[in-house]
N, C-alpha and C. Protein backbone atom coordinates (compact mmCIF):
# COMPACT_ATOMS: atom_id res chain seq x y z
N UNK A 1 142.47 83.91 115.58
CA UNK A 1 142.96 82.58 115.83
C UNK A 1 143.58 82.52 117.22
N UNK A 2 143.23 81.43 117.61
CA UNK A 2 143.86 81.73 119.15
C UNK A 2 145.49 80.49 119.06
N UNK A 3 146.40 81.44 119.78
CA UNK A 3 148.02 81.27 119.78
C UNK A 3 147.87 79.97 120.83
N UNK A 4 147.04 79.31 121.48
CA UNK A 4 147.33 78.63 122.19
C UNK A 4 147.16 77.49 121.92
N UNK A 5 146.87 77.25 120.16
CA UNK A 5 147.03 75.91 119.70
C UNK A 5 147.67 75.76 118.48
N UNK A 6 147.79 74.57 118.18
CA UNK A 6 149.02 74.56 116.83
C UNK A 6 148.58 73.19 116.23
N UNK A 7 148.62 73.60 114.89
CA UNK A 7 147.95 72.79 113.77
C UNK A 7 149.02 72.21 113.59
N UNK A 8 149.34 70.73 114.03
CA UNK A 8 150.24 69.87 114.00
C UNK A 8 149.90 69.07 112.65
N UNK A 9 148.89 69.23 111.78
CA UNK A 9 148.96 68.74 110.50
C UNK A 9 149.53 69.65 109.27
N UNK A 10 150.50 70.90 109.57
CA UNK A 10 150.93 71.25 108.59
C UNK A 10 152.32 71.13 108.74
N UNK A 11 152.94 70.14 109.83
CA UNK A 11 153.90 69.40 109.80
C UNK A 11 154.66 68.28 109.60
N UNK A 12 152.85 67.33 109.22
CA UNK A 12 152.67 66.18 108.26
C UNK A 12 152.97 66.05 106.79
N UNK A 13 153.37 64.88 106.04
CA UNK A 13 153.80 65.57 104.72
C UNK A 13 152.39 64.48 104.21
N UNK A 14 151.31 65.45 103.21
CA UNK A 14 150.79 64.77 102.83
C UNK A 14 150.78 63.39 102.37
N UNK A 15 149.43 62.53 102.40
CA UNK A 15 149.26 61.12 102.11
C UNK A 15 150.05 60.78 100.60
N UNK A 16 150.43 60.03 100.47
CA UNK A 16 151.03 59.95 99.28
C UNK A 16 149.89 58.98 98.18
N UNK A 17 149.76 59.49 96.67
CA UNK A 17 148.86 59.07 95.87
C UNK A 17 148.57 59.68 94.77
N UNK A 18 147.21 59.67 94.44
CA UNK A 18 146.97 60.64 92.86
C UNK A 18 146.30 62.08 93.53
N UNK A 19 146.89 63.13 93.10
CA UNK A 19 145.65 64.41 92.83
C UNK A 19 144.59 64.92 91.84
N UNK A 20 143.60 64.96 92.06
CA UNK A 20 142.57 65.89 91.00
C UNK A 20 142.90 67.27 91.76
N UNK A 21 142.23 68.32 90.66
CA UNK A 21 142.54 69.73 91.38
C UNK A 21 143.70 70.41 91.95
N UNK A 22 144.71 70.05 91.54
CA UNK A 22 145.76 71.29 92.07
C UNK A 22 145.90 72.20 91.56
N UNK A 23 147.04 72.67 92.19
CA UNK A 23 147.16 74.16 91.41
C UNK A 23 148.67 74.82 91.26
N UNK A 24 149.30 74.73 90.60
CA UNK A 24 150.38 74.94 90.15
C UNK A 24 150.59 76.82 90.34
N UNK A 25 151.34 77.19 91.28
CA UNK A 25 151.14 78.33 91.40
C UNK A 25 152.10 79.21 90.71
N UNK A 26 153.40 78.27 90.37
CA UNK A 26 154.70 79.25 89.35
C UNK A 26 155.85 77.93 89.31
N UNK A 27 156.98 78.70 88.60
CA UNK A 27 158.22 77.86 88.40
C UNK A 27 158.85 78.63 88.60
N UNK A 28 159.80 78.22 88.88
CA UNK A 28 161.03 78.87 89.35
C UNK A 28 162.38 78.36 88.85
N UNK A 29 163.11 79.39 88.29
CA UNK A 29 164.31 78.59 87.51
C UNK A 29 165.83 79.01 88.60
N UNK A 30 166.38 77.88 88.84
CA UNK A 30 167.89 78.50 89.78
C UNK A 30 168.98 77.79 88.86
N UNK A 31 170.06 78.65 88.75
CA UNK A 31 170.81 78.38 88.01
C UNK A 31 172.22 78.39 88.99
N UNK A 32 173.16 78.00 88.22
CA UNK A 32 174.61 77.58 89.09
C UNK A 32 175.40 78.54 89.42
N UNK A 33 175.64 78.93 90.08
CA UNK A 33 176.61 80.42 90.60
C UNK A 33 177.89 80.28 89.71
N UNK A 34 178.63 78.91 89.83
CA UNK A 34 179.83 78.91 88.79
C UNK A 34 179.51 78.79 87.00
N UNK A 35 178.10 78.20 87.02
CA UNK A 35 178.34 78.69 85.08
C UNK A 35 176.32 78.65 85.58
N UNK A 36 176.40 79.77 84.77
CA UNK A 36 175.45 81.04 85.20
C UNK A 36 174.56 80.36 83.39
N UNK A 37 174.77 79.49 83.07
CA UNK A 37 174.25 79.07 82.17
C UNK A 37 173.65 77.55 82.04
N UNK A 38 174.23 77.30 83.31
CA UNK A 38 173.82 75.65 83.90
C UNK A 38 172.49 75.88 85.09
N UNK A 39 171.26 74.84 84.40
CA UNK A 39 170.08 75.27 85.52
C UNK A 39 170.61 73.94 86.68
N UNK A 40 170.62 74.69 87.93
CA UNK A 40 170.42 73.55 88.87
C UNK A 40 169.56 73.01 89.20
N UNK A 41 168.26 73.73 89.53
CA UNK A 41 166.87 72.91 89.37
C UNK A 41 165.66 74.24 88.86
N UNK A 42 164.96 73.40 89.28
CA UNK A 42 163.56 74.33 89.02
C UNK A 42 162.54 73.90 90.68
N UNK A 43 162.09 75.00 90.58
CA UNK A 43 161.32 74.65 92.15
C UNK A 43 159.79 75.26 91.22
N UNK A 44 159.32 73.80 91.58
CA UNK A 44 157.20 73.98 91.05
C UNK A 44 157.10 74.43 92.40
N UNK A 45 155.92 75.37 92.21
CA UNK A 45 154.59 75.62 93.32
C UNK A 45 153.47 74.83 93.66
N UNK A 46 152.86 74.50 93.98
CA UNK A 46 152.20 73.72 94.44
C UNK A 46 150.89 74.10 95.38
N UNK A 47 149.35 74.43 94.86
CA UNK A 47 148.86 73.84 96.32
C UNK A 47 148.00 72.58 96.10
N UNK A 48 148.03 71.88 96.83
CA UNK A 48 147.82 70.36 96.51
C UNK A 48 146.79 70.18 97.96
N UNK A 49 145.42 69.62 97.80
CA UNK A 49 144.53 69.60 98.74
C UNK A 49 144.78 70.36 99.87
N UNK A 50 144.54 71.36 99.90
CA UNK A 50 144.89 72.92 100.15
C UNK A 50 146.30 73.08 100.98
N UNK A 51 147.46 72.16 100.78
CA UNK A 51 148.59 72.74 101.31
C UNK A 51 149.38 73.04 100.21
N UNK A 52 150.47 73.89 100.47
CA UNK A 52 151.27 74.55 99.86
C UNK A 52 152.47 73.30 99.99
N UNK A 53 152.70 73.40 98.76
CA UNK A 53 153.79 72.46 98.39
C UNK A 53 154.67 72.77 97.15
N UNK A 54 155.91 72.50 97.79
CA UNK A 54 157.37 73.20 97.02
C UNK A 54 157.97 71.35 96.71
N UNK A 55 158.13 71.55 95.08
CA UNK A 55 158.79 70.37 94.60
C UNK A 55 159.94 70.89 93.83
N UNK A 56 161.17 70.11 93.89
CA UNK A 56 162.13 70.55 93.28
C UNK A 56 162.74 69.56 92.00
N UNK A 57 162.84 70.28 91.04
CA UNK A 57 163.33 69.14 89.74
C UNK A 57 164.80 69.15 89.76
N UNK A 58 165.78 68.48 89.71
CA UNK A 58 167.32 68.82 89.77
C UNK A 58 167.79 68.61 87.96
N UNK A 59 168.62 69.38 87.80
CA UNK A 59 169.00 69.81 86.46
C UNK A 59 169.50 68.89 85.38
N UNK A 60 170.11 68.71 84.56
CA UNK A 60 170.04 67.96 83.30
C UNK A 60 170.76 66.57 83.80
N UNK A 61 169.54 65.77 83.01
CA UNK A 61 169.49 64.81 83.40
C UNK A 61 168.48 63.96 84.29
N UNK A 62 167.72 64.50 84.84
CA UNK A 62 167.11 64.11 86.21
C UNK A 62 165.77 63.91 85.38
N UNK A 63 165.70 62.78 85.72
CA UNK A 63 164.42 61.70 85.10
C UNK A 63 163.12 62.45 85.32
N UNK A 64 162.74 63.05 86.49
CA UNK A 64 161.84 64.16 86.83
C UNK A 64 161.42 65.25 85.99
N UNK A 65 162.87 65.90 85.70
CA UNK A 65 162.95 67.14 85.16
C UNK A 65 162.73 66.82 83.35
N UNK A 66 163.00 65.44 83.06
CA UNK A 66 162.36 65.42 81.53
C UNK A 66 161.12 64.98 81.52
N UNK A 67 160.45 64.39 82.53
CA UNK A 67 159.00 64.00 82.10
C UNK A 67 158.13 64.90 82.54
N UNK A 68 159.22 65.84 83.56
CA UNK A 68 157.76 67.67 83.64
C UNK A 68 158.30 67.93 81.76
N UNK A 69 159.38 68.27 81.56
CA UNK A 69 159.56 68.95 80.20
C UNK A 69 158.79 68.47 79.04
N UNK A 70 158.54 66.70 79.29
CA UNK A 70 157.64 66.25 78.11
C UNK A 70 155.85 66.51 78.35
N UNK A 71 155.81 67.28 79.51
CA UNK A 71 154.42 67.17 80.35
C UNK A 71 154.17 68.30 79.41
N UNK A 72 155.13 69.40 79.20
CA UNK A 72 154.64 70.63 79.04
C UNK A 72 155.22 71.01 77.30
N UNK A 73 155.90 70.00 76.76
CA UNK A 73 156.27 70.04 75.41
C UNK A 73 155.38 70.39 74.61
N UNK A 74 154.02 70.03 74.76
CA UNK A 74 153.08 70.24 73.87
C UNK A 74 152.33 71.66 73.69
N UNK A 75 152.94 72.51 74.84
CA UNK A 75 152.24 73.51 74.96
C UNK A 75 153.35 74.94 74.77
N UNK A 76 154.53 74.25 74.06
CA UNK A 76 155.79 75.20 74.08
C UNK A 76 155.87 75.83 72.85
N UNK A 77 156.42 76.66 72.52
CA UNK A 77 156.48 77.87 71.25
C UNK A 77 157.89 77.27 70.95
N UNK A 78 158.06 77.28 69.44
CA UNK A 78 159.47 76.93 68.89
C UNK A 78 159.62 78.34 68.04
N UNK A 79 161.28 78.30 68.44
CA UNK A 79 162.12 79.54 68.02
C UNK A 79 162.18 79.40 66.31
N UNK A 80 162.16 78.40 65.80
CA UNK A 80 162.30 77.46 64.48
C UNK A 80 163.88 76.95 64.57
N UNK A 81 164.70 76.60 65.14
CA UNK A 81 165.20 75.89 65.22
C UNK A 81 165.89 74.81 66.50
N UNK A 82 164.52 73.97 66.62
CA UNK A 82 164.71 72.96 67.55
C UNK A 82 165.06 73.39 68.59
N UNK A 83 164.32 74.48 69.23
CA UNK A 83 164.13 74.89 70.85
C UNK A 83 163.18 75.54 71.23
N UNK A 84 162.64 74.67 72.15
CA UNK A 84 161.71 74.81 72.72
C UNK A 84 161.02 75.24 73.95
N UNK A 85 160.32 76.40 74.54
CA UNK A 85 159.82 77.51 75.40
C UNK A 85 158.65 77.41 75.88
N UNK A 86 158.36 77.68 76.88
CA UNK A 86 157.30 78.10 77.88
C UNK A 86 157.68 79.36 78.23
N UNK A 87 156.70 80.46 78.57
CA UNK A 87 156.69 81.69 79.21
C UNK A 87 156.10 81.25 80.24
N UNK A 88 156.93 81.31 81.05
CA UNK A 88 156.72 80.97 82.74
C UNK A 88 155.51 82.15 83.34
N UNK A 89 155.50 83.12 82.67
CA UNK A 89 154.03 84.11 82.94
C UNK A 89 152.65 83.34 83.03
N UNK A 90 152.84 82.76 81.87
CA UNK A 90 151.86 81.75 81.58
C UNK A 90 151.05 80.59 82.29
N UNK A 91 152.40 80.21 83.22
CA UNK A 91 152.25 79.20 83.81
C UNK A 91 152.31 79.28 85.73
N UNK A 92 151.34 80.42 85.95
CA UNK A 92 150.70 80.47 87.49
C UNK A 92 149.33 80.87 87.33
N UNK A 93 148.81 79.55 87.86
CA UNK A 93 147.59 79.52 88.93
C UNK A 93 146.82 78.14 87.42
N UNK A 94 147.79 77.38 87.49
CA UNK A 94 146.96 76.75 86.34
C UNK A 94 146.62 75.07 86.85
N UNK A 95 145.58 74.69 86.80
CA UNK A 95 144.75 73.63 87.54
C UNK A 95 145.85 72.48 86.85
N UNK A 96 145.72 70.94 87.52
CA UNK A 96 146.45 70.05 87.00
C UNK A 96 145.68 69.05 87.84
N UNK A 97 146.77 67.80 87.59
CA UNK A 97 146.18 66.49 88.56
C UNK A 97 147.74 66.28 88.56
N UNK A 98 148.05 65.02 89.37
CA UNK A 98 149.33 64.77 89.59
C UNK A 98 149.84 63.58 90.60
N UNK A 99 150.47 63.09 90.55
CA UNK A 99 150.76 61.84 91.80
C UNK A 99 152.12 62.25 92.56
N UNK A 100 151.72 62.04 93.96
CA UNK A 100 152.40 62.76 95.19
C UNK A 100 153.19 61.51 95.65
N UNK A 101 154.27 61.83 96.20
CA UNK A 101 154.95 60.63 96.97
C UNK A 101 156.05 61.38 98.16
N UNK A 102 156.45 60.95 99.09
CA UNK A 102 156.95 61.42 99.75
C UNK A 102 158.47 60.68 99.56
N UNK A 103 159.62 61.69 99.57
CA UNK A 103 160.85 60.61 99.73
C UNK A 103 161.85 61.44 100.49
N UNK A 104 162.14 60.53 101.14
CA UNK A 104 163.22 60.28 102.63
C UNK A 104 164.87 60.47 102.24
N UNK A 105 165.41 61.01 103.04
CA UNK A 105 166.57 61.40 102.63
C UNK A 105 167.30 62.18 104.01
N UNK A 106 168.22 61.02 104.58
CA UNK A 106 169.09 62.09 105.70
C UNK A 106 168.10 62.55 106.59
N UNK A 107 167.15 61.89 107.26
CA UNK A 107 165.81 61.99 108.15
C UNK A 107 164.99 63.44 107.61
N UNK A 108 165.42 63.35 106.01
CA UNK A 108 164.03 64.50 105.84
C UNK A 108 162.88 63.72 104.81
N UNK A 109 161.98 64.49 105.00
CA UNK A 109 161.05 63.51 103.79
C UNK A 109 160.50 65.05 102.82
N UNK A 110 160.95 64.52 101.73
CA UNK A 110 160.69 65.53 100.17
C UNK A 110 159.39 65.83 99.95
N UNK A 111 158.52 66.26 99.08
CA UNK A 111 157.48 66.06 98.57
C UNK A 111 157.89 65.93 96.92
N UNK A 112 157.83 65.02 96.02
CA UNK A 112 158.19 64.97 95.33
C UNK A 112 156.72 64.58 93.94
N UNK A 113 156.47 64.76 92.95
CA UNK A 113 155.64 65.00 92.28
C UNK A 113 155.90 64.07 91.17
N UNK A 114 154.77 63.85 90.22
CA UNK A 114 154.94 63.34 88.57
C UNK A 114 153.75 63.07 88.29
N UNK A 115 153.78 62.79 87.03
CA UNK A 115 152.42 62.50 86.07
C UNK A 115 151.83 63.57 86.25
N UNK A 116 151.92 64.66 85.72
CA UNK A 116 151.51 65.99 85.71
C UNK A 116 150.67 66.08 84.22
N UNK A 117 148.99 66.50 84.57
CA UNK A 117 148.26 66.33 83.41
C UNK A 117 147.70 67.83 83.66
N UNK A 118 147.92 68.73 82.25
CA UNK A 118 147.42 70.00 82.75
C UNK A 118 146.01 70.46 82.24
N UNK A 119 145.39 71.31 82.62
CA UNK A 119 144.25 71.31 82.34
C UNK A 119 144.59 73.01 82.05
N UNK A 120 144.83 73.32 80.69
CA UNK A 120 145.10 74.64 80.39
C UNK A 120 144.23 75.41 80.32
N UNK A 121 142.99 75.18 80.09
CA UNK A 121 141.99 76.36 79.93
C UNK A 121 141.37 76.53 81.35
N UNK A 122 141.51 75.48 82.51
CA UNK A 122 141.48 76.20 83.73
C UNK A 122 142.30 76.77 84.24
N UNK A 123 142.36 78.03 85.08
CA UNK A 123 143.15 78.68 85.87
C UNK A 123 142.49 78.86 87.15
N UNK A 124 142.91 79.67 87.98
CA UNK A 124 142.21 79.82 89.14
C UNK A 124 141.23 81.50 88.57
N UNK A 125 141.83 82.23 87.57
CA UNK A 125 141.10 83.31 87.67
C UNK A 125 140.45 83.33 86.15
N UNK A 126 139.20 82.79 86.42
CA UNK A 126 138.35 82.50 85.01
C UNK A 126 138.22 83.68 84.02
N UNK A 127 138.56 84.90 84.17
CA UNK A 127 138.31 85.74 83.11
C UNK A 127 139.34 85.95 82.20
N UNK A 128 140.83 84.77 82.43
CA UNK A 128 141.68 84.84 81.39
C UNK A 128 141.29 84.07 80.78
N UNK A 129 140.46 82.52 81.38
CA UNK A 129 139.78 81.43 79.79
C UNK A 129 140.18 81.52 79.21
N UNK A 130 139.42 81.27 77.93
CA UNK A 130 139.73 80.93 76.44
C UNK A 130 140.77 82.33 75.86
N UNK A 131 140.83 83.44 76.61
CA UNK A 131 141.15 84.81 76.53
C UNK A 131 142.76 85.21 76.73
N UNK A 132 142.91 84.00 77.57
CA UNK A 132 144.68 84.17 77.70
C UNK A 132 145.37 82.97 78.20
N UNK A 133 146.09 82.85 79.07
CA UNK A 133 146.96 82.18 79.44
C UNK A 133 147.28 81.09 78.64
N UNK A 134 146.98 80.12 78.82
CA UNK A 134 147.83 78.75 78.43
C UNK A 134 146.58 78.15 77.44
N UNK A 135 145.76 79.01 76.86
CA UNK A 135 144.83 78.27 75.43
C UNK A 135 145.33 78.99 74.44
N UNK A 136 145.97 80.00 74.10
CA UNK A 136 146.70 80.55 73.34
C UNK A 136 147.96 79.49 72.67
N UNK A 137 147.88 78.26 73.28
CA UNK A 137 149.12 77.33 72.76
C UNK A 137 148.15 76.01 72.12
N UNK A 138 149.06 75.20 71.28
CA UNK A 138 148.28 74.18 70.84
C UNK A 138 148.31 73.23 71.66
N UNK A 139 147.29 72.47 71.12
CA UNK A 139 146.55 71.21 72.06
C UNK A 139 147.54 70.31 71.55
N UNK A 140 147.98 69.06 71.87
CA UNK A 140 148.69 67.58 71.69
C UNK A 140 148.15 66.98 70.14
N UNK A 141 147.04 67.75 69.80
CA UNK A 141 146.65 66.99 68.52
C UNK A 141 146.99 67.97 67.43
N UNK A 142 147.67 69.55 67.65
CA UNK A 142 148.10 70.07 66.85
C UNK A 142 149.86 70.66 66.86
N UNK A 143 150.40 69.31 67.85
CA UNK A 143 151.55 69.66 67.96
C UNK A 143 152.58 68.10 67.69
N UNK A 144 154.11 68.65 67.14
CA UNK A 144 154.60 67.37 67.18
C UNK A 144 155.09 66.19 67.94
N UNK A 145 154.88 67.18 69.51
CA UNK A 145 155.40 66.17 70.41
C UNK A 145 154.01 65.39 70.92
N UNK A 146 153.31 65.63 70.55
CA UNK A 146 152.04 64.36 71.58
C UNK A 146 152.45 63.49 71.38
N UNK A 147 153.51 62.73 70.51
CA UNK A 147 153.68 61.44 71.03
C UNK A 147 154.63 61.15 72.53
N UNK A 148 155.08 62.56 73.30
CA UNK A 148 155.52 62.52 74.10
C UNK A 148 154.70 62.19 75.55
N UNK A 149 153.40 62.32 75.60
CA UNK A 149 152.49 61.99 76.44
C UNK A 149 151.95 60.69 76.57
């Protein structure tokens, strides 16, 4: 690559709209230094028409952070008493669609995400398929929250 030019579009924040094809690359859980039991947010991965994109959910409460939780309710393991899990193992490199928006704040602009529809039996590495990752959980028609979708 030659140093004497610079891709001034990966300093653009993508068009804002719907995605087909992304790719959800992990989650990330950060929690509060003073109570080590309070999540402050969660940071999604993102590559979204091939840029890398970091979205952040902010912690209880945050309108964001319950409609990813109802996105992914259907695909969560219960302890048997009314709590509910994802194994975050589970959940890198897994295809989705999603609507992008950009938001402004103190002259920065966010990338901020929603309507997250997952497509569990794709991943990026086809020989886990039907074989592992995220088809090992039930579909919305064999779980009690699909009315959450």
């Amino acid at each position: 690559m030659n140093n004497n030019f610079l891709n001034l579009s990966q300093f653009l924040p993508l068009q804002e709209g719907h995605y087909d094809g992304c790719m959800l690359k992990g989650i990330e859980q950060r929690y509060s230094l003073e109570n080590p039991q309070q999540l402050d947010y969660l940071i999604l991965r993102f590559v979204i028409d091939g840029r890398e994109i970091e979205d952040r959910l902010f912690g209880k409460g945050d309108v964001r952070l319950i409609d990813f939780s109802k996105s992914l309710m259907k695909y969560a393991q219960s302890d048997g008493n009314s709590n509910y899990a994802i194994n975050l193992d589970d959940w890198v490199d897994v295809t989705c669609s999603l609507d992008y928006e950009n938001y402004m704040r103190n002259d920065r602009v966010y990338p901020r995400t929603r309507n997250w529809s997952w497509n569990p039996g794709s991943t990026s590495d086809d020989s886990r398929g039907l074989q592992g990752g995220l088809s090992q959980y039930p579909t919305s028609s064999d779980n009690e929250f699909s009315d959450f979708n």
